[in-house]
PDB file of N, CA and C in Angstrom:
ATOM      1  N   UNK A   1      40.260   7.219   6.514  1.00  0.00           N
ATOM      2  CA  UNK A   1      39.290   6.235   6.058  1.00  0.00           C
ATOM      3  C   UNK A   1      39.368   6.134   4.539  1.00  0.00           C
ATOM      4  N   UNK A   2      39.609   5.006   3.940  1.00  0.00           N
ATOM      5  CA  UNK A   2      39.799   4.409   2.750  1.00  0.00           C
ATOM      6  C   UNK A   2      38.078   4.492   1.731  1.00  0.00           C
ATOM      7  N   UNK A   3      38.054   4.771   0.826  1.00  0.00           N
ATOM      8  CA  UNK A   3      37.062   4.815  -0.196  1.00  0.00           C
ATOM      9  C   UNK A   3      37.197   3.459  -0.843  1.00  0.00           C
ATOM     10  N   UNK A   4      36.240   2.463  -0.416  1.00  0.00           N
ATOM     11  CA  UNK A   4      35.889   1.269  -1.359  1.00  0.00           C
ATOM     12  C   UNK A   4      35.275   1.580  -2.699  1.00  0.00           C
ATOM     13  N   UNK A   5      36.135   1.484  -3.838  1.00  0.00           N
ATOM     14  CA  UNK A   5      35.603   2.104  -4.587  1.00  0.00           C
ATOM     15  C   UNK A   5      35.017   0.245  -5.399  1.00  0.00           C
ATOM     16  N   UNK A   6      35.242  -0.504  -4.859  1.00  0.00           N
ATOM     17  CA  UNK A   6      34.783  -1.581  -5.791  1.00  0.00           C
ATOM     18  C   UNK A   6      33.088  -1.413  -4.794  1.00  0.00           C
ATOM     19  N   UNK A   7      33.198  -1.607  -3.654  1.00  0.00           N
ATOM     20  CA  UNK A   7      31.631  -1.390  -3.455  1.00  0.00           C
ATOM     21  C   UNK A   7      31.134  -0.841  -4.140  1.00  0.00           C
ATOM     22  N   UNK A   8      31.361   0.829  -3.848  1.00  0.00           N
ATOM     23  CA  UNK A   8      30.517   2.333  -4.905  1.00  0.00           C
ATOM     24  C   UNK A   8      30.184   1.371  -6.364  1.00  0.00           C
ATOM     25  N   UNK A   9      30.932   1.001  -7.269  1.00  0.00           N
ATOM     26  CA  UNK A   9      30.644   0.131  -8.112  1.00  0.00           C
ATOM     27  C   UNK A   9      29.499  -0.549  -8.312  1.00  0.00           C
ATOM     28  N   UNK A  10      29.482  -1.450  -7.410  1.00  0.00           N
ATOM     29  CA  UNK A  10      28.350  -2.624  -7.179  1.00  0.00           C
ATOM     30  C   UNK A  10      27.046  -2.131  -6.926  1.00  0.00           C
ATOM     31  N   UNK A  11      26.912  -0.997  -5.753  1.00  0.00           N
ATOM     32  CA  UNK A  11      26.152   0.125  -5.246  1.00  0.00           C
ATOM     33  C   UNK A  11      25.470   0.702  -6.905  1.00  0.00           C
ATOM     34  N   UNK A  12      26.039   1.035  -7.654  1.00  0.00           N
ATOM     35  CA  UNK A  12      25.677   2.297  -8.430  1.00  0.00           C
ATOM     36  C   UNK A  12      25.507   1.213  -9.652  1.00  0.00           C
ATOM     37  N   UNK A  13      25.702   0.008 -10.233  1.00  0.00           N
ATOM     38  CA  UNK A  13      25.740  -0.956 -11.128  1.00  0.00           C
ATOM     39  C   UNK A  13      24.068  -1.293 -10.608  1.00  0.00           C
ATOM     40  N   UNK A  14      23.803  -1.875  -9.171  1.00  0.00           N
ATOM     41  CA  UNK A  14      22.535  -1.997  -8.815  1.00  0.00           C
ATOM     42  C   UNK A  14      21.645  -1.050  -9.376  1.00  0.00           C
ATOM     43  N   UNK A  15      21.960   0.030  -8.699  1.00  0.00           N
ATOM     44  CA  UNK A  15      20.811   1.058  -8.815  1.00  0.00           C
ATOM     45  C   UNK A  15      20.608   1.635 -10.425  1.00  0.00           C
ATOM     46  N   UNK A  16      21.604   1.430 -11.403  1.00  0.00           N
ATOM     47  CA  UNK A  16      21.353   2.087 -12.571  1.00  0.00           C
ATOM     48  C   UNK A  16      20.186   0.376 -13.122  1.00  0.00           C
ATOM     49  N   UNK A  17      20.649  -0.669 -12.593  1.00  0.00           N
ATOM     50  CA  UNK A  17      19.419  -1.559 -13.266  1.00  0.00           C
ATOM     51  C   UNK A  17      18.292  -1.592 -12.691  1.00  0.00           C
ATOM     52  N   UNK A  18      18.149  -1.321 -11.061  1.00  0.00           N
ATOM     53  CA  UNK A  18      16.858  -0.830 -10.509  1.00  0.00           C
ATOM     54  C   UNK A  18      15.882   0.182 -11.817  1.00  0.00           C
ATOM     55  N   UNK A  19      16.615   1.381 -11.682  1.00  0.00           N
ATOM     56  CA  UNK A  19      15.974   2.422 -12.481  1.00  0.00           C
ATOM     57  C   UNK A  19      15.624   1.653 -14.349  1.00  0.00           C
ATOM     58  N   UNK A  20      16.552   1.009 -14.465  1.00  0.00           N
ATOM     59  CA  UNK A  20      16.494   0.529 -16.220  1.00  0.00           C
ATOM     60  C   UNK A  20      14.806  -0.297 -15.539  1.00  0.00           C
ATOM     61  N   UNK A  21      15.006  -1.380 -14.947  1.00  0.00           N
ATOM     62  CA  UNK A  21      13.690  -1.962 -14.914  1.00  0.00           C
ATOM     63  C   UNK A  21      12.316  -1.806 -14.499  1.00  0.00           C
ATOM     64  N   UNK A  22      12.566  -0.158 -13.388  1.00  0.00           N
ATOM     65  CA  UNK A  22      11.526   0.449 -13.196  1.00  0.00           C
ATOM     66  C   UNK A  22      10.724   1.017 -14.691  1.00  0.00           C
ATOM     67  N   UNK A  23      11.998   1.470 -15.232  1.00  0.00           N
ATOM     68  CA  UNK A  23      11.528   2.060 -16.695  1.00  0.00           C
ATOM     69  C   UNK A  23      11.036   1.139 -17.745  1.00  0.00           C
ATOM     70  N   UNK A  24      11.087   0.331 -17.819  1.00  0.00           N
ATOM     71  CA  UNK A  24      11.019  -1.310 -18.310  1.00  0.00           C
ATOM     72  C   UNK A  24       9.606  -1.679 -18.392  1.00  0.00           C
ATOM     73  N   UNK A  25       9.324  -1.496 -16.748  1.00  0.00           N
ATOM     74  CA  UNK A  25       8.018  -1.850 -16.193  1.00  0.00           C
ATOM     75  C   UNK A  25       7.060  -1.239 -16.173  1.00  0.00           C
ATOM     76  N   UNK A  26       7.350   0.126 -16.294  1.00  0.00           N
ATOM     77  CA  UNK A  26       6.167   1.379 -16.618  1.00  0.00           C
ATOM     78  C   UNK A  26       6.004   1.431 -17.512  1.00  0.00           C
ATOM     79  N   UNK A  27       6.760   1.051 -19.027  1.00  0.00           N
ATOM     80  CA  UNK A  27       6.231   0.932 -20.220  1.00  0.00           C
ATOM     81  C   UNK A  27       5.250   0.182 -20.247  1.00  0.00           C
ATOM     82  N   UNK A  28       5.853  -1.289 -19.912  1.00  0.00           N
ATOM     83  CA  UNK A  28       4.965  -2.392 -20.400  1.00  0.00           C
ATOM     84  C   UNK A  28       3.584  -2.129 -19.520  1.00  0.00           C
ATOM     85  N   UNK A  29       3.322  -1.530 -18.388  1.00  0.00           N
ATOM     86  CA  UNK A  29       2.229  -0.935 -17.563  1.00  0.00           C
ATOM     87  C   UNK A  29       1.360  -0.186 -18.338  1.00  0.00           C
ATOM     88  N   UNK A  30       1.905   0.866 -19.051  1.00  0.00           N
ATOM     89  CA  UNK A  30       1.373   2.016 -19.790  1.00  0.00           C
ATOM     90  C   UNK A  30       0.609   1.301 -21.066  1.00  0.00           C
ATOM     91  N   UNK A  31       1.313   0.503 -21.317  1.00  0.00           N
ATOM     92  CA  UNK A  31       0.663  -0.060 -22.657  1.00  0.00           C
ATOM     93  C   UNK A  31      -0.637  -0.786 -22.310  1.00  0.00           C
ATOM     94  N   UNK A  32      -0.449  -1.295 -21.797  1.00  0.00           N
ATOM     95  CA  UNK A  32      -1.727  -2.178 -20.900  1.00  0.00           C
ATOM     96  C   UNK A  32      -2.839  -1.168 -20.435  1.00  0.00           C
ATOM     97  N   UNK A  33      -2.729  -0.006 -19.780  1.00  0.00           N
ATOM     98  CA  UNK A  33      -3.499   1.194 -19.840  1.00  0.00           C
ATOM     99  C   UNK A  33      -4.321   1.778 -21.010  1.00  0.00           C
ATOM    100  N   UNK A  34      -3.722   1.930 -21.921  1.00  0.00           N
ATOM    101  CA  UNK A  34      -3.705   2.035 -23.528  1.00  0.00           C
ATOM    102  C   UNK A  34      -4.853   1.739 -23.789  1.00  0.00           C
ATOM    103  N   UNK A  35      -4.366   0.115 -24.315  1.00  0.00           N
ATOM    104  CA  UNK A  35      -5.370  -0.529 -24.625  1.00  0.00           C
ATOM    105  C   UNK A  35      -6.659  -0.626 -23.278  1.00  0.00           C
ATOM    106  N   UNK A  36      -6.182  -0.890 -22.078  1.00  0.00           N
ATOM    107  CA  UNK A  36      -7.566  -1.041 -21.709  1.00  0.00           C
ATOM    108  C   UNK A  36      -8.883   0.060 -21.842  1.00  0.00           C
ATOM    109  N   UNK A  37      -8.173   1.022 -22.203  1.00  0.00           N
ATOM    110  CA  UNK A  37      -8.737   2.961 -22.062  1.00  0.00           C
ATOM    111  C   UNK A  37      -9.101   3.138 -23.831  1.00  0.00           C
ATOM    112  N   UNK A  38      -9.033   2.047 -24.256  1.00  0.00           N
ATOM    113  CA  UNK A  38      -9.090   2.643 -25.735  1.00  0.00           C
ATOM    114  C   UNK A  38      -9.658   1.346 -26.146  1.00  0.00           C
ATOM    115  N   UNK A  39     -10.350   0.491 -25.190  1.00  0.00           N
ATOM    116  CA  UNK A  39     -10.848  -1.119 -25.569  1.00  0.00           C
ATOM    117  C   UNK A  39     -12.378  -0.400 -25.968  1.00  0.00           C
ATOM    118  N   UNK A  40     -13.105  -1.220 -26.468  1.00  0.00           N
ATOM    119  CA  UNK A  40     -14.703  -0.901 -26.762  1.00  0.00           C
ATOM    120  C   UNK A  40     -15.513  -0.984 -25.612  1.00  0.00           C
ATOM    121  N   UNK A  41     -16.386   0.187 -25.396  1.00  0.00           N
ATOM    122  CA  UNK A  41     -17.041   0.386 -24.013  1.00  0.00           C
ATOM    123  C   UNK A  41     -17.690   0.538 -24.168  1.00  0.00           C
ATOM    124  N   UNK A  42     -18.828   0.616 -25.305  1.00  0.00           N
ATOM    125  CA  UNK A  42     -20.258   0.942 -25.852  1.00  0.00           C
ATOM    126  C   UNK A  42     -21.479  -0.018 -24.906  1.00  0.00           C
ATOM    127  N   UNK A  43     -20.334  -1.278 -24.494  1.00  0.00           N
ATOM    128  CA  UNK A  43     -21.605  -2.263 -23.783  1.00  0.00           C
ATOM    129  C   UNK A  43     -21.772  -1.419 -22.531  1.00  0.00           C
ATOM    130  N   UNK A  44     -23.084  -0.906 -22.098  1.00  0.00           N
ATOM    131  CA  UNK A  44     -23.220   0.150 -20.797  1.00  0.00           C
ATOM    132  C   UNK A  44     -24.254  -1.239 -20.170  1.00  0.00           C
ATOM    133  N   UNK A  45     -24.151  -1.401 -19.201  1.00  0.00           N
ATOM    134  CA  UNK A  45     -25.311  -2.103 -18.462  1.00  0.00           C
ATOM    135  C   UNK A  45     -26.698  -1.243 -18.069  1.00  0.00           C
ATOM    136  N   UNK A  46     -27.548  -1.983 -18.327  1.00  0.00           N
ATOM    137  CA  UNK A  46     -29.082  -1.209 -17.829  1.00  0.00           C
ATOM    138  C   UNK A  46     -29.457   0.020 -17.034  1.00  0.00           C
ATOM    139  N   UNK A  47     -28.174  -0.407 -15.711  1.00  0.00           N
ATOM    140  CA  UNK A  47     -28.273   1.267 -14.843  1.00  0.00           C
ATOM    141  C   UNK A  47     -27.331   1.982 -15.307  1.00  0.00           C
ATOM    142  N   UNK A  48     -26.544   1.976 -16.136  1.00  0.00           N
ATOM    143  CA  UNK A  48     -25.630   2.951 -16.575  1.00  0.00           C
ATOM    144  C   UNK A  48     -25.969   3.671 -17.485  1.00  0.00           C
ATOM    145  N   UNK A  49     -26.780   2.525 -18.674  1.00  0.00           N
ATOM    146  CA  UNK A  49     -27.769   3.341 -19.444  1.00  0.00           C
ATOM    147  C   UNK A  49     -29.476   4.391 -19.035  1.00  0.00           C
ATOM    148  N   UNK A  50     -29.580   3.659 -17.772  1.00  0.00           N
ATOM    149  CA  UNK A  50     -30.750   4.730 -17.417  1.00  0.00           C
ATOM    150  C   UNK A  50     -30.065   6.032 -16.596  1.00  0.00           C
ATOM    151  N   UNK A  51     -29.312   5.786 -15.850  1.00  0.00           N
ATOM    152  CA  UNK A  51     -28.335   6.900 -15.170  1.00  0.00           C
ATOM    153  C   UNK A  51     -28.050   7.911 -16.207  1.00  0.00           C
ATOM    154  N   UNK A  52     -27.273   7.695 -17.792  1.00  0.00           N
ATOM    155  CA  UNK A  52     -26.851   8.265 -19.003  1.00  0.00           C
ATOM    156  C   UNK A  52     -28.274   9.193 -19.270  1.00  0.00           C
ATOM    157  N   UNK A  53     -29.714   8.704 -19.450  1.00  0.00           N
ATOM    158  CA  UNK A  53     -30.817   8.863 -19.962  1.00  0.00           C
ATOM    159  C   UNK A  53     -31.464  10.276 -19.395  1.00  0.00           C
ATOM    160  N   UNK A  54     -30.771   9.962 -17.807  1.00  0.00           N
ATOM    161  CA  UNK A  54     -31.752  10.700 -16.702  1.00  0.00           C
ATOM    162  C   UNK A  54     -31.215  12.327 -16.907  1.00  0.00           C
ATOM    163  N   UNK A  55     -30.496  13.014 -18.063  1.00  0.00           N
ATOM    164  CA  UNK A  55     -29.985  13.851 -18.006  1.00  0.00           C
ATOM    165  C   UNK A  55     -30.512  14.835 -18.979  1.00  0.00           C
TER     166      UNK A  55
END
């Protein structure tokens, strides 16, 4: 049995840009995390502020 090595190629060309754009995509994810986790949160609504109080 013969080794297609132009497949393996195509095979392993895929998967190294799979992984590049997974990595790609978790950045631009992470950043978005970031900021939302580091946005201003001081506005508490009424029960969040009496919930905060009750302690």
């Amino acid at each position: 049995m013969e080794i297609n090595w132009k497949i393996i190629a195509v095979v392993a060309v895929i998967a190294i840009a799979l992984v590049a754009y997974l990595i790609y995509k978790n950045q631009k994810d992470q950043d978005k995390v970031v900021k939302y986790f580091n946005a201003d949160t001081s506005e508490l609504t009424e029960e969040e502020e009496e919930l905060n109080n009750e302690r």
